[in-house]
Protein backbone atom coordinates (compact mmCIF):
# COMPACT_ATOMS: atom_id res chain seq x y z
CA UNK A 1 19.90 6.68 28.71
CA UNK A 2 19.29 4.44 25.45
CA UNK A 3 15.60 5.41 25.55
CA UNK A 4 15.92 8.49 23.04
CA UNK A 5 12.88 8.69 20.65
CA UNK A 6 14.13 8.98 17.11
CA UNK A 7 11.60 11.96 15.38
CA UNK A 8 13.62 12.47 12.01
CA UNK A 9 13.04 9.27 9.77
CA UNK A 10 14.81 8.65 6.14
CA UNK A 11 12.85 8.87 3.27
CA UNK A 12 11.98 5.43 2.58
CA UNK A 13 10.67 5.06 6.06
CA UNK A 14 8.71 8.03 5.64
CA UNK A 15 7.32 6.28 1.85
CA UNK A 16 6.62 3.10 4.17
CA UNK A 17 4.74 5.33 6.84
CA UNK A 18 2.62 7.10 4.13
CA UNK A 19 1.27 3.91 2.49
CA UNK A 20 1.09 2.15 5.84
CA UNK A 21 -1.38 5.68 6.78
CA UNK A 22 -3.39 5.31 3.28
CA UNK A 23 -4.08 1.52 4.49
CA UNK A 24 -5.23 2.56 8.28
CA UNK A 25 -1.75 0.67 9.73
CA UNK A 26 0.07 3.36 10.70
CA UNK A 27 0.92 3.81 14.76
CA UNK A 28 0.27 7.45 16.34
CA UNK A 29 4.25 7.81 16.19
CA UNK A 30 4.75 6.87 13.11
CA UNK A 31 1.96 9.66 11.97
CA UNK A 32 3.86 12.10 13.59
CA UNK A 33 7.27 11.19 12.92
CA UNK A 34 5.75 11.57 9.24
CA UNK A 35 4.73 14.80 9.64
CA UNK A 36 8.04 15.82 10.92
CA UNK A 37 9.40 14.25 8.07
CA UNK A 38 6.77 16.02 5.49
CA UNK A 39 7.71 20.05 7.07
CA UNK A 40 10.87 19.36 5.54
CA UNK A 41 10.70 17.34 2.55
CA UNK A 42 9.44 18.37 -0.51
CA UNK A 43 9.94 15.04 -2.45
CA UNK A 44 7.91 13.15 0.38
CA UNK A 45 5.25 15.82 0.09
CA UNK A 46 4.73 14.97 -3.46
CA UNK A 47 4.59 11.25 -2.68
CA UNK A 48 2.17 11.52 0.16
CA UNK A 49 0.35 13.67 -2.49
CA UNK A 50 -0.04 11.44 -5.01
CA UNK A 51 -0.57 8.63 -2.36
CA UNK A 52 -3.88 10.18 -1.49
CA UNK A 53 -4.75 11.38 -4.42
CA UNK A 54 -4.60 7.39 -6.01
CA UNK A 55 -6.26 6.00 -2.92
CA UNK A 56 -9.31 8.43 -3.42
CA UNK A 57 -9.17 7.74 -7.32
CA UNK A 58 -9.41 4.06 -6.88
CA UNK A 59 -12.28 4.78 -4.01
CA UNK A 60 -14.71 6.71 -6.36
CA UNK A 61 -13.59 3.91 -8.83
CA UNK A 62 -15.87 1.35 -6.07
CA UNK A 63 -14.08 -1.42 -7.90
CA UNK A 64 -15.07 -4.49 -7.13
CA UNK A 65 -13.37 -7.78 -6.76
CA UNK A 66 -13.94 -11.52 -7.51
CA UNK A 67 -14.80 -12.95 -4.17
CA UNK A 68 -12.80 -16.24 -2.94
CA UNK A 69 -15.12 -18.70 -4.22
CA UNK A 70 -14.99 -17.61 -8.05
CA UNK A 71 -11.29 -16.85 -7.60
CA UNK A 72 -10.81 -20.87 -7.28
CA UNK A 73 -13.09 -21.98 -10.00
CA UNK A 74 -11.38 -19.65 -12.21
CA UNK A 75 -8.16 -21.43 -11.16
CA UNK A 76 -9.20 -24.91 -11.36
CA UNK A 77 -10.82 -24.63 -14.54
CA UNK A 78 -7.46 -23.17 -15.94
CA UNK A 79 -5.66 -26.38 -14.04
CA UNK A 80 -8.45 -28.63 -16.11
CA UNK A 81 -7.49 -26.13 -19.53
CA UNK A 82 -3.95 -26.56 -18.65
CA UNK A 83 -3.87 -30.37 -18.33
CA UNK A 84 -5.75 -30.87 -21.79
CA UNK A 85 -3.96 -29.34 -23.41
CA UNK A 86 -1.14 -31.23 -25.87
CA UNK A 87 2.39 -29.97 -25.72
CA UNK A 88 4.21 -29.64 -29.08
């Protein structure tokens, strides 16, 4: 008897849903529990709107980032910077 499947979800769970979709995490329930959520809310409409629209923005951008290795030279040449540097 406990077993009931919730369907309607708040709408920060819905919010948490939407960017877990834009990132490929979401579960097949949570997808539709979303869309539940979205027939009725105009607010989370918008959201999932503008989630999109910022994931495709920053797709098109094809940013790309510092890879691992460069990350940690940049950081131990600040640590060197850091250490030669006299405090006043």
């Amino acid at each position: 008897m406990g077993n009931k499947i919730k369907i309607v979800i708040p709408c920060d769970e819905a919010n948490h849903v939407c960017d877990k979709t834009q990132y490929k995490n979401a579960t097949l329930c949570e997808k539709i529990k979303l869309n539940i959520h979205l027939i009725y809310c105009r607010a989370c409409r918008e959201y999932t709107k503008n989630n999109t629209k910022l994931t495709k923005t920053i797709k098109k951008a094809h940013i790309e980032c510092l890879d691992k290795n460069c990350k940690e030279k940049m950081r131990l040449d600040l640590d060197s910077a850091i250490k030669e540097t006299p405090i006043n």
